[in-house]
Protein backbone atom coordinates (compact mmCIF):
# COMPACT_ATOMS: atom_id res chain seq x y z
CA UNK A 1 154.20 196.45 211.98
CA UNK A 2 151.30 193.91 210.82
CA UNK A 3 149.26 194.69 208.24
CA UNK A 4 146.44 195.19 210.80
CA UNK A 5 148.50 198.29 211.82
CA UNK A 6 148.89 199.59 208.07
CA UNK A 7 144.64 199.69 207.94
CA UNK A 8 145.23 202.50 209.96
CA UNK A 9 146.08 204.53 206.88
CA UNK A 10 143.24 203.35 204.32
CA UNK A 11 140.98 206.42 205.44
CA UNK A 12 143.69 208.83 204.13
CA UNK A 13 145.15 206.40 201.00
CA UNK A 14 141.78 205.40 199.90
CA UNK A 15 140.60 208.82 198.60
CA UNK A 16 144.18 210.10 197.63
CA UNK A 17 143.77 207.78 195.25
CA UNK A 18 140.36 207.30 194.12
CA UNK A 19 140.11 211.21 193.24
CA UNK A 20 142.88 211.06 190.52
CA UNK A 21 142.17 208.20 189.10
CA UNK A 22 138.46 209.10 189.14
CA UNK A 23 138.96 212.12 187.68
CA UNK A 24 141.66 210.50 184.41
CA UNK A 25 139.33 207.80 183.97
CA UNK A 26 135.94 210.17 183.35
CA UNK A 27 137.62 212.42 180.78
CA UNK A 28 137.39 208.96 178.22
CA UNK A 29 134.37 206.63 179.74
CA UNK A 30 132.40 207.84 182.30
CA UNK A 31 130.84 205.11 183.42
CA UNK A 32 134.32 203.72 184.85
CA UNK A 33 135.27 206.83 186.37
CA UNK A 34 131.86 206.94 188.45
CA UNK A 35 132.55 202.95 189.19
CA UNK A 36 135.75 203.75 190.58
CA UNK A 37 134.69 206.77 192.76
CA UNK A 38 131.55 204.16 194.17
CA UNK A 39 133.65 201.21 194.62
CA UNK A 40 136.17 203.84 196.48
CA UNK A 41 133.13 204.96 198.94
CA UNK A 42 132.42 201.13 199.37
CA UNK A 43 136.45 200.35 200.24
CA UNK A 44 136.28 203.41 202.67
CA UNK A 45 132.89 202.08 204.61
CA UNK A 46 135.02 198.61 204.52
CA UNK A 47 138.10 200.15 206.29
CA UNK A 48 136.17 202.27 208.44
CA UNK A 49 134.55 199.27 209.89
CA UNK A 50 137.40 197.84 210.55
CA UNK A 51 139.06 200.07 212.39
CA UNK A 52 136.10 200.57 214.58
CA UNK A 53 136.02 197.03 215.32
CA UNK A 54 139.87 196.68 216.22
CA UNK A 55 139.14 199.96 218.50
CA UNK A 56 136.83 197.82 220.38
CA UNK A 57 139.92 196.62 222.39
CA UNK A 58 140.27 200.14 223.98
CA UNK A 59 143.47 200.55 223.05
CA UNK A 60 144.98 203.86 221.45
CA UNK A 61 147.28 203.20 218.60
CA UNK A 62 149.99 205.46 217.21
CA UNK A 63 151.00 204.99 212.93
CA UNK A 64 154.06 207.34 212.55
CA UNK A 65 154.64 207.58 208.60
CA UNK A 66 157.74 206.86 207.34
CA UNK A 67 158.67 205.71 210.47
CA UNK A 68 159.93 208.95 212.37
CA UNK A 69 158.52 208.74 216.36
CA UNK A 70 156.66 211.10 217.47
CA UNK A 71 156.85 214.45 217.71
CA UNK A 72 159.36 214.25 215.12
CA UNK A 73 157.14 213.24 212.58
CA UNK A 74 153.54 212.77 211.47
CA UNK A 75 151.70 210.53 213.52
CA UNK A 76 148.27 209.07 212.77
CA UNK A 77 146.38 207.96 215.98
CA UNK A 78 143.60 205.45 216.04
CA UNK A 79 141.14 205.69 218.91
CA UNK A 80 137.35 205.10 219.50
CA UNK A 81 136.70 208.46 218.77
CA UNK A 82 138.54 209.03 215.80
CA UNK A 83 137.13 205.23 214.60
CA UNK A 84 133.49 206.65 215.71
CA UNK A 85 134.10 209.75 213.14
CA UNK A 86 135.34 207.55 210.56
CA UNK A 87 132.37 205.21 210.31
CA UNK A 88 129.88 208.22 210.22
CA UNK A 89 132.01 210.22 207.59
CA UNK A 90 131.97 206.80 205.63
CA UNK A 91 128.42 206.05 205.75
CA UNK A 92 127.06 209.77 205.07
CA UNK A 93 129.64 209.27 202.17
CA UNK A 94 128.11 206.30 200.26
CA UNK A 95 124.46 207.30 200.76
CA UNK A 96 125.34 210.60 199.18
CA UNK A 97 127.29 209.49 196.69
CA UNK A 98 124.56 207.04 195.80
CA UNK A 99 121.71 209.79 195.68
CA UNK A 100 124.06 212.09 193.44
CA UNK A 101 124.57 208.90 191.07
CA UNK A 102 120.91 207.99 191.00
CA UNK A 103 119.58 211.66 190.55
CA UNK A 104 123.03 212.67 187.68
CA UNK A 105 123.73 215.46 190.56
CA UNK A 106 127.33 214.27 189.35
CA UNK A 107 126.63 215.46 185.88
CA UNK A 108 126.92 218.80 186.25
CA UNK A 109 130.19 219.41 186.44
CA UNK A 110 133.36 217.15 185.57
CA UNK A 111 135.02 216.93 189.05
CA UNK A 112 132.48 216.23 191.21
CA UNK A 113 133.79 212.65 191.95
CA UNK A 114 137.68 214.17 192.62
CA UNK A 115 136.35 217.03 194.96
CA UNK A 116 133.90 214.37 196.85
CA UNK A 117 137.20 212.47 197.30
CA UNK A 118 139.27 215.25 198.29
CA UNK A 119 136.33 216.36 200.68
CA UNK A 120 136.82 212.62 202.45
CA UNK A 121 140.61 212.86 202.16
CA UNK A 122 140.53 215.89 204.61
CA UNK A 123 137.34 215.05 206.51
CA UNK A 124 139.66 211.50 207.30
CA UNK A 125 142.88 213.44 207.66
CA UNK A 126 141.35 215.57 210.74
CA UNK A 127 140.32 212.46 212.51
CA UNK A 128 142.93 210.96 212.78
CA UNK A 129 145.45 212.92 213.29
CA UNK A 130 147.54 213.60 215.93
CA UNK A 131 149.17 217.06 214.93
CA UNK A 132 147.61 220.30 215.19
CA UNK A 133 149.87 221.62 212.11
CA UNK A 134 148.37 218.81 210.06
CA UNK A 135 144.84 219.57 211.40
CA UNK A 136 145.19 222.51 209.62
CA UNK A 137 146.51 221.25 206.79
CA UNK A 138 143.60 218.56 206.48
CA UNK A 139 140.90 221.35 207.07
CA UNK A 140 142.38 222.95 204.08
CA UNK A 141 142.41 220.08 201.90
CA UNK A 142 138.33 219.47 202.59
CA UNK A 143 138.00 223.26 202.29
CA UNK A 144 139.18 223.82 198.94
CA UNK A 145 137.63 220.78 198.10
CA UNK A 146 134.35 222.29 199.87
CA UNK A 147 134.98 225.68 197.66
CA UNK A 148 134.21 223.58 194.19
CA UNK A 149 131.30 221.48 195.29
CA UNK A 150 129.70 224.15 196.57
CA UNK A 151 129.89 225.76 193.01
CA UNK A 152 128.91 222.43 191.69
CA UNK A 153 126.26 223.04 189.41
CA UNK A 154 126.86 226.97 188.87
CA UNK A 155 124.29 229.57 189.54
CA UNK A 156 124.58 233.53 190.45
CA UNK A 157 123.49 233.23 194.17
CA UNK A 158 125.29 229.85 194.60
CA UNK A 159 128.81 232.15 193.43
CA UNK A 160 127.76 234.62 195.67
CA UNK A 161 127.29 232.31 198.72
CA UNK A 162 130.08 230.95 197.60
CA UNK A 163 132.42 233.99 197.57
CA UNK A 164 130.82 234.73 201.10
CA UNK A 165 132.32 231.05 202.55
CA UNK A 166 135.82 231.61 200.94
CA UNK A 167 136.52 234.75 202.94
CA UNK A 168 134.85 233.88 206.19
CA UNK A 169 137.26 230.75 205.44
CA UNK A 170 140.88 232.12 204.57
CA UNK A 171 140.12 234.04 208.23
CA UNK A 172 139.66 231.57 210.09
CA UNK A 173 142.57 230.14 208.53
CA UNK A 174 145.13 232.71 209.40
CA UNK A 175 143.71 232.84 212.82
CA UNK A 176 144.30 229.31 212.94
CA UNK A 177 148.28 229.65 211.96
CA UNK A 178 148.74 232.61 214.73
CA UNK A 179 147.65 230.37 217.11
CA UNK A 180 149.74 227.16 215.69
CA UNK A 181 152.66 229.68 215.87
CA UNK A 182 152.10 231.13 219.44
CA UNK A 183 152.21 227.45 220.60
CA UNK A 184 155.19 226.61 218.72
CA UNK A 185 157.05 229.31 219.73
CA UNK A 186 156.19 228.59 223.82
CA UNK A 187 156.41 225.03 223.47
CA UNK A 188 158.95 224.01 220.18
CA UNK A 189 155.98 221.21 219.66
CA UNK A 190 152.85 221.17 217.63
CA UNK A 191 152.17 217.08 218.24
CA UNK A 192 148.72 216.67 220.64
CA UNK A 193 150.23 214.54 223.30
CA UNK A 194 153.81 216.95 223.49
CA UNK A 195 151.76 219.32 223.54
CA UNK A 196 149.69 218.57 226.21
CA UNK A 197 152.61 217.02 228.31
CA UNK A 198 155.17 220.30 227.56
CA UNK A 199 152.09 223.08 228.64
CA UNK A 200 152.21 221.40 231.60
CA UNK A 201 155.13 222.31 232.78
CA UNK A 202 155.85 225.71 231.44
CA UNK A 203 156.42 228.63 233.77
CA UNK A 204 154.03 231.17 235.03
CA UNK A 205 155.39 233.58 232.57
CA UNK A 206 153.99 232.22 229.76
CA UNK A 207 150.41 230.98 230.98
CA UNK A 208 148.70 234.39 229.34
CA UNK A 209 150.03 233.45 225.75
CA UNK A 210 149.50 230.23 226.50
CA UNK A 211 146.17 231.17 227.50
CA UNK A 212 145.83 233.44 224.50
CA UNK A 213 146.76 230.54 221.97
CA UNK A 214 143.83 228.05 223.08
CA UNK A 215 141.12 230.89 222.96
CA UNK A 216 142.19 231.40 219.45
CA UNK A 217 142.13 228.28 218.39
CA UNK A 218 138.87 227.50 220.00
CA UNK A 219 137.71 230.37 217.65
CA UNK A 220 138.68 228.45 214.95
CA UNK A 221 137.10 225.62 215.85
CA UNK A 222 133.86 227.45 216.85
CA UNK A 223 134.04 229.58 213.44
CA UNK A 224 134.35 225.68 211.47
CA UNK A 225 131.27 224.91 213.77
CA UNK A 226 129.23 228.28 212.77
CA UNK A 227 128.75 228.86 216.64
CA UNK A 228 127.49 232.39 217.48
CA UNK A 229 128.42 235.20 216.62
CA UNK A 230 130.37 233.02 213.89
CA UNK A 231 127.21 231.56 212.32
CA UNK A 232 126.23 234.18 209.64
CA UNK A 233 127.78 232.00 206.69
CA UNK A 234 126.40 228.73 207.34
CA UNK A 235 122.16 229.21 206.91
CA UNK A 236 123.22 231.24 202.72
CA UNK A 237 126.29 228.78 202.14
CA UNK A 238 123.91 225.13 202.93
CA UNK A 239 120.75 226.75 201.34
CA UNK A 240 122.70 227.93 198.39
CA UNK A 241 124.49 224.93 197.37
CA UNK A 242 123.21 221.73 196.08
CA UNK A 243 120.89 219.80 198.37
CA UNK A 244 122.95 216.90 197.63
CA UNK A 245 126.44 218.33 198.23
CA UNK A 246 124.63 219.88 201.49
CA UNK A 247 123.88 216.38 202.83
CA UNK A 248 127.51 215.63 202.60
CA UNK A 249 128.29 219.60 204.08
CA UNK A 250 125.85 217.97 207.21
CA UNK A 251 129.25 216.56 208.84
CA UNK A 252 131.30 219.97 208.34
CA UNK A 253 130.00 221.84 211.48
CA UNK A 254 130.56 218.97 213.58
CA UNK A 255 134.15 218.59 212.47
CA UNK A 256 134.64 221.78 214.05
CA UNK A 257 132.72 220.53 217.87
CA UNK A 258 134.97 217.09 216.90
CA UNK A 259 137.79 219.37 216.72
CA UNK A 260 137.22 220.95 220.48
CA UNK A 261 136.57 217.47 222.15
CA UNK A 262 139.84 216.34 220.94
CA UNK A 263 142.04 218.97 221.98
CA UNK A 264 140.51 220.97 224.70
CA UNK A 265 140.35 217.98 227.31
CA UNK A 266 143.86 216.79 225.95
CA UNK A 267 145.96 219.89 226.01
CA UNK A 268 144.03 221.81 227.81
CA UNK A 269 142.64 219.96 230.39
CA UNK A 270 143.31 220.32 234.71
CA UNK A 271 147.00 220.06 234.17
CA UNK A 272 147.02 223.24 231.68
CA UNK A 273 147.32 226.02 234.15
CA UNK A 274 145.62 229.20 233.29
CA UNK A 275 145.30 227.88 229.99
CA UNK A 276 143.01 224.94 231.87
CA UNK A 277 139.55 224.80 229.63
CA UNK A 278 139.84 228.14 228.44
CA UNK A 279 136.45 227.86 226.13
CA UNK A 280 134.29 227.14 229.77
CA UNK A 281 133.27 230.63 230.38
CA UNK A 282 132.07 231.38 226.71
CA UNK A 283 130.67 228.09 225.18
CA UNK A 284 127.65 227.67 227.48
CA UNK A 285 126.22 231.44 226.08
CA UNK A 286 127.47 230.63 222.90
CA UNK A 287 125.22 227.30 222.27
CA UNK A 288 122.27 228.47 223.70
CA UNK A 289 121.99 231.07 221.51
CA UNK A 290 123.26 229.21 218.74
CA UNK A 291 120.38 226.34 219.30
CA UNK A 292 117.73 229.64 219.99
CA UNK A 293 118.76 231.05 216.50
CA UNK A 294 118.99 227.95 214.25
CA UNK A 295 115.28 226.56 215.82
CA UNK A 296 113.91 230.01 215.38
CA UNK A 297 115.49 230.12 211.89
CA UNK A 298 113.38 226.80 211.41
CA UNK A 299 110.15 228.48 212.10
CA UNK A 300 110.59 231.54 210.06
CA UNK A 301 111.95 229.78 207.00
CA UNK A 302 110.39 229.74 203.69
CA UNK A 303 111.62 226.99 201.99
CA UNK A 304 113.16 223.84 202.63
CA UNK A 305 116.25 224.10 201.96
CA UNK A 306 116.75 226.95 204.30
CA UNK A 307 115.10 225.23 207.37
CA UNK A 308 117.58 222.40 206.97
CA UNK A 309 120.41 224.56 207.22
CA UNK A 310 118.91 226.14 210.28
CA UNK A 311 118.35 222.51 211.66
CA UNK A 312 122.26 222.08 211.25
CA UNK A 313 122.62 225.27 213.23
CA UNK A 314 120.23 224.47 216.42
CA UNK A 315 121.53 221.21 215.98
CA UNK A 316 125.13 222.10 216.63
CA UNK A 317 123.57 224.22 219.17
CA UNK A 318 122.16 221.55 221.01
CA UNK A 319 125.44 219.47 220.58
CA UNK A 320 127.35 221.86 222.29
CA UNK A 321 125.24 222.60 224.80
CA UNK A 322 126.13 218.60 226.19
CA UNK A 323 129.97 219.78 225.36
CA UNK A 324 129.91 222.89 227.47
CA UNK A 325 129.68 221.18 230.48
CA UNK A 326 133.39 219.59 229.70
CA UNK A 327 132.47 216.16 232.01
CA UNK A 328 132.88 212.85 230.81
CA UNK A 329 129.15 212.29 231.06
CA UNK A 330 127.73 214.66 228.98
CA UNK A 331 130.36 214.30 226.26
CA UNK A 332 129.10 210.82 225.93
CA UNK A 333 125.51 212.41 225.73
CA UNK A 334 127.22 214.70 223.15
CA UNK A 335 129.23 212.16 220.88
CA UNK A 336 125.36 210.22 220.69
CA UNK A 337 123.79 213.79 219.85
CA UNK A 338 126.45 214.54 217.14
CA UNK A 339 126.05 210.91 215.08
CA UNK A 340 122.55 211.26 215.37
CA UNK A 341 122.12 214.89 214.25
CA UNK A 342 124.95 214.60 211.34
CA UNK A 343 122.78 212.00 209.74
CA UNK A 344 119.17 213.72 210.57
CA UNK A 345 120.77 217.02 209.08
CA UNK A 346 121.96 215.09 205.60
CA UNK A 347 118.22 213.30 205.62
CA UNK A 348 116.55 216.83 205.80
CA UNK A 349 118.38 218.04 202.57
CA UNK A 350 118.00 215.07 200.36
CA UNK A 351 114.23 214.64 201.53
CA UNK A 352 114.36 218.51 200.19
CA UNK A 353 115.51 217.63 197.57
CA UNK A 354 113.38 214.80 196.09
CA UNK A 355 110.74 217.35 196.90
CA UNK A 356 112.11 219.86 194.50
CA UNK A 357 112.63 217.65 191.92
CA UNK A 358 109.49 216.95 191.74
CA UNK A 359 107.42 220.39 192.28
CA UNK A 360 109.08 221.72 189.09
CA UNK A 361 108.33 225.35 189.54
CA UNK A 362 107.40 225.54 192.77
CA UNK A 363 110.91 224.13 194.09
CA UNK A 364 110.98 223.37 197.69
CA UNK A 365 109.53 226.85 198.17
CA UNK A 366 107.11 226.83 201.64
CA UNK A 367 103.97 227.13 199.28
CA UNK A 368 101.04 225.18 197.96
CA UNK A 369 101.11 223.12 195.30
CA UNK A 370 98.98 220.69 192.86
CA UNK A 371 99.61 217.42 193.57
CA UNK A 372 102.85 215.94 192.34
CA UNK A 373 103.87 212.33 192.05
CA UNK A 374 105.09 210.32 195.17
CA UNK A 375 103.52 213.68 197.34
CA UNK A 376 102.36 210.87 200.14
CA UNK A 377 105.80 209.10 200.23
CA UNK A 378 108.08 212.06 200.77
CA UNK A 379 105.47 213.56 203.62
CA UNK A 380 106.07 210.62 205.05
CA UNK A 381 110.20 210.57 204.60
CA UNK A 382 109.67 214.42 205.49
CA UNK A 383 107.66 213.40 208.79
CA UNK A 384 110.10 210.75 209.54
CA UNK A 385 113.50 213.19 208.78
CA UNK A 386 111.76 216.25 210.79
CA UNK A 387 110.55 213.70 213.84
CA UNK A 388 114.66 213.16 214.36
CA UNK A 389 116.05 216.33 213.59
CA UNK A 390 113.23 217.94 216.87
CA UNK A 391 114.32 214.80 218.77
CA UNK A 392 110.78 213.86 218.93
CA UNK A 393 109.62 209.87 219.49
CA UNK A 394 110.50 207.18 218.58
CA UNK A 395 113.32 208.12 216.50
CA UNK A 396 116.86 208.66 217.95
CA UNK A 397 116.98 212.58 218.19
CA UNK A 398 114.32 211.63 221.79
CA UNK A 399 116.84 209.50 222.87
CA UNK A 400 119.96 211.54 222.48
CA UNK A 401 118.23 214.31 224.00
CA UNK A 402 116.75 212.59 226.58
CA UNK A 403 120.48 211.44 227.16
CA UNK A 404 121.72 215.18 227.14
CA UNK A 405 119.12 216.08 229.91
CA UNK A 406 119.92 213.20 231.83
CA UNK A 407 123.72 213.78 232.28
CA UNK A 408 123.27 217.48 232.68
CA UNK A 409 120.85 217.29 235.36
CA UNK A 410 123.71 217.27 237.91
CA UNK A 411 125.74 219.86 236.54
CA UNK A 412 125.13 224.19 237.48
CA UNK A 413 124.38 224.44 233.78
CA UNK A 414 121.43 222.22 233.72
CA UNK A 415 119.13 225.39 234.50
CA UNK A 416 120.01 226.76 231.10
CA UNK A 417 120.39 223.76 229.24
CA UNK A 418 116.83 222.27 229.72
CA UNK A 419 114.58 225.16 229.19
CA UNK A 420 117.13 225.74 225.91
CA UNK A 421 116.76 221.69 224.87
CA UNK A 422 113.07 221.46 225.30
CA UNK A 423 112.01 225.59 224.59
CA UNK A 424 114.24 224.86 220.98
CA UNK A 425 112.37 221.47 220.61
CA UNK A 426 109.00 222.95 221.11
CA UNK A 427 109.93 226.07 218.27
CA UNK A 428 110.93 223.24 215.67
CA UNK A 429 107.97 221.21 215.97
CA UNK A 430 105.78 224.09 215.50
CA UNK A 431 108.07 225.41 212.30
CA UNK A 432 108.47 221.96 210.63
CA UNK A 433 104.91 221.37 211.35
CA UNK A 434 103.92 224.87 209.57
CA UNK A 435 106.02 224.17 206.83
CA UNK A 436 104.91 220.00 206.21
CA UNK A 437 100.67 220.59 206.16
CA UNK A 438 101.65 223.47 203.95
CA UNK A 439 103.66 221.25 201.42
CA UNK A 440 101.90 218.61 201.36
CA UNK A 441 98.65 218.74 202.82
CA UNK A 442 97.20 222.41 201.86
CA UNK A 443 95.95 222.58 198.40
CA UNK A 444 96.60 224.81 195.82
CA UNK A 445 94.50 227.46 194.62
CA UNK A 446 92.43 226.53 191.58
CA UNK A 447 94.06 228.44 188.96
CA UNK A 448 97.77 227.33 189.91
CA UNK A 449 99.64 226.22 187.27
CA UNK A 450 99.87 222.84 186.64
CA UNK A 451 103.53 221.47 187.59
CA UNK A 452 106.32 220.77 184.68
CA UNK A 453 108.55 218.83 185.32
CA UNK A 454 109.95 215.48 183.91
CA UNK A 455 109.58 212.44 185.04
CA UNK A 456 110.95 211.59 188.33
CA UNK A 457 112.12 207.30 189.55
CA UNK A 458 111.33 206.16 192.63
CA UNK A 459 115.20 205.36 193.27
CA UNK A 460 115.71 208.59 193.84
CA UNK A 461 113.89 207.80 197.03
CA UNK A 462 116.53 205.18 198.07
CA UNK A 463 118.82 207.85 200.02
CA UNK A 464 116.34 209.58 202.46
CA UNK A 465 115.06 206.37 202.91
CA UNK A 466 118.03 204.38 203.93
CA UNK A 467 118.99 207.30 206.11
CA UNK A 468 115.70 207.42 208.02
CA UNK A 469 115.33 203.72 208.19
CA UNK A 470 119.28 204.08 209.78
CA UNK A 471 118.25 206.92 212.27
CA UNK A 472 115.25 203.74 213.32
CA UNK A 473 118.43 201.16 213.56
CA UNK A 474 119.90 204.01 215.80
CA UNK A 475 117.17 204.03 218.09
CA UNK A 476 116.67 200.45 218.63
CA UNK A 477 120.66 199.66 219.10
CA UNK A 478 120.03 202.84 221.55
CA UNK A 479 121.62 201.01 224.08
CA UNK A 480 124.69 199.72 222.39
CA UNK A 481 124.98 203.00 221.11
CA UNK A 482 125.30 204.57 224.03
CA UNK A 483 127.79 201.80 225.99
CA UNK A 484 129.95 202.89 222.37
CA UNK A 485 129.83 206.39 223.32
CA UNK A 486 130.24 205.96 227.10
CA UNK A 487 133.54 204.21 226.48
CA UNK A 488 134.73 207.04 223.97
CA UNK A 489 134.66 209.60 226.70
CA UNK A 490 136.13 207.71 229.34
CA UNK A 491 138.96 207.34 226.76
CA UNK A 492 138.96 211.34 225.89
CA UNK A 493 138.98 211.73 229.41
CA UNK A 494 142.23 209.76 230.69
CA UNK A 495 144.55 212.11 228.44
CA UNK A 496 147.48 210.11 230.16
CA UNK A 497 146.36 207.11 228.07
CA UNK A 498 146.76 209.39 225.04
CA UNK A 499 150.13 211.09 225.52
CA UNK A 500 151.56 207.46 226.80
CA UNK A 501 150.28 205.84 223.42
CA UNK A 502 151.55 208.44 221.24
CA UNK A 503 155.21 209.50 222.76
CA UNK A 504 155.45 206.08 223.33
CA UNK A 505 155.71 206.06 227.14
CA UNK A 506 154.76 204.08 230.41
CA UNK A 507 151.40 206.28 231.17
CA UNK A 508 152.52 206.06 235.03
């Protein structure tokens, strides 16, 4: 193997190794272990990059560690999708970790830098690999890594929330080992591409189980994804937690819709019998209301924390409304909705939370205030970071939906899916608009008190900005974009390619 081919393991190595040596190095100078756990975001956006670039050849490309073939070992597998996932995961990474630097969000506890690694270590792991035992055991890892930064920081209602996500958590993962175990037993295989090749071939006997197995782990999947009914976590867990350790939470729903695209069209695609796309008949209902309640969640929230956490919610809505339609089309439509959205969700809470910084008191509550300082600057980042996450012009979140109505338009579904896209659109406008002229536009009453709090830097700012001015850079490479994301679901679509590049096999 070249060293080209070893790249394809920086993702997971990267962070396996920053954390511990982050975490040794802050107990004696600080300042080195927060260098290290920077310069190990940096090294991840590097190798991230690079793999996306030598994906640009359209070829799928199998790393089995320690040398074992698949599916007798672990196999990591490098495709545009997984290199698509990688990139995003890498850049939400750095601008976070930036903002949490610049703001000492990182202060307030000592592991914040290992648990942000640990967080990427999984997040990486599910990406790229090509197991569905070691899917699970990469959700863990970012789960239990999740579990301590969302306690980052402390705080009664934070535990609560917190206690709240463990449980709705440790059931969704023994669901997810019933089903790993049903499909072991029928097939003696838990490797994607065996998988997909071996339920093709078993007997009519063992289609219901088989059957049985894929709708519970697509309830896994759409538990990780907080679709309806298994949303009720999400909106207290994001508005609970640290705005800063939300913006990096922004990606966690969609690892659970990444989750779906990879497997259903692979192992359960046509050639799965009964088992073929056995989330078709529920998805659909399920995002609609999903997008209905996370909009409408928008307009009745009161602060701002809680209307980004909503956004997340119609926005995985809306992504999975483009999903439910299972063509290769609208999962393009969908992989452009799901980049933009990730990074419009993490803008939302780190614009919320500049705002709180600097309203002392008041917090990011939906109030009136006295004036604070930058109050014109962050309506503006506000504006810009609400403007993407409605899918309003010019910003990207018109174009991807304009995309999603596009591609639907010749599918049954499209006379649900447009009255949900543009009825959801139409709520959020009117609830981020309510909530914006009251924050900063409406004055306070005369005898409000005056705002304490200390003094605030304008790099704080640095974050929200760099993510709306990337949402812009979205929009104008629009086109490119959308060629990237074309070519990503003609490759999730041709699971032949897949299974051939994995097992090793002429795909004829």
């Amino acid at each position: 193997m070249t060293a080209l081919d070893h790249l394809l393991i920086a993702p997971v190595v990267i962070p396996a190794v920053v954390a511990p040596l982050a975490l040794l190095a802050m107990r004696r100078r600080r300042r080195v272990g927060v260098a290290i756990s920077l310069a190990g975001c940096v090294a991840l956006l590097v190798a991230a990059v690079a793999l996306f670039g030598v994906a640009q050849d359209d070829a799928i490309r199998a790393y089995p560690l320690g040398g074992w073939p698949a599916p007798f070992g672990i196999v990591l597998v490098l495709d545009r999708l997984s290199a698509m996932m990688l990139v995003l995961a890498s850049v939400l990474a750095l601008v976070v970790m930036s903002h949490a630097i610049v703001t000492a969000v990182d202060r307030k506890g000592w592991h914040f830098h290992p648990l942000f690694h640990f967080q990427l270590l999984g997040l990486n792991g599910a990406f790229l690999t090509g197991d569905l035992f070691n899917l699970f055991v990469f959700f863990e890892v970012l789960l239990i890594a999740s579990y301590g930064l969302m306690l980052h920081g402390q705080g009664g209602a934070r535990l609560k929330a917190g206690v709240a996500y463990v449980v709705v958590n440790i059931v969704g993962s023994a669901i997810f080992l019933l089903a790993l175990g049903l499909l072991y037993g029928l097939t003696g295989t838990l490797n994607m591409a065996d998988l997909a090749r071996r339920i093709a071939v078993l007997g009519a006997p063992d289609q219901g189980l088989v059957r049985l197995a894929g709708l519970l782990l697509l309830t896994v999947f759409a538990l990780k994804a907080a679709v309806v009914p298994l949303h009720l976590w999400l909106p207290r867990t994001y508005a609970a937690t640290m705005p800063v350790v939300a913006a990096l939470f922004a990606i966690m729903t969609k690892v659970g819709v990444y989750a779906m695209i990879r497997t259903v069209p692979l192992i359960f695609g046509d050639a799965a019998g009964a088992a073929a796309w056995v989330p078709a008949p529920w998805l659909l209902p399920a995002a609609v209301l999903t997008a209905v309640i996370g909009f409408a969640g928008v307009l009745a929230a009161r602060a701002m924390r809680e209307q980004a956490a909503f956004a997340i919610l119609g926005s995985t809505g809306t992504l999975l409304l483009a999903v439910s339609c299972w063509t290769q089309a609208t999962t393009a439509a969908a992989l452009f909705y799901l980049f933009h959205a990730t990074l419009a969700g993490a803008a939302l809470f780190l614009v919320a939370d500049v705002t709180l910084r600097r309203r002392g008191q008041y917090g990011d509550a939906v109030v009136p205030s006295p004036r604070f300082e930058g109050q014109q600057a962050i309506g503006l980042l506000f504006l810009g970071a609400t403007i993407a996450a409605v899918g309003l012009p010019p910003l990207s979140g018109f174009v991807a939906k304009l995309f999603i109505l596009q591609t639907t338009a010749g599918t049954p579904a499209w006379i649900v899916i447009w009255p949900t896209v543009l009825g959801t659109t139409l709520i959020g406008v009117i609830g981020f608009s309510r909530s914006g002229s009251t924050l900063f536009w409406k004055p306070a009453a005369e005898d409000a008190d005056t705002i304490a709090c200390p003094d605030r830097t304008r790099a704080e700012l640095a974050a929200p900005v760099l993510l709306v001015a990337l949402l812009a850079v979205l929009t104008l490479a629009a086109g490119w974009a959308t060629a990237q994301t074309q070519a990503t679901a003609a490759q999730i679509f041709a699971p032949e390619r897949y299974v051939a590049a994995v097992l090793q096999r002429d795909p004829r």
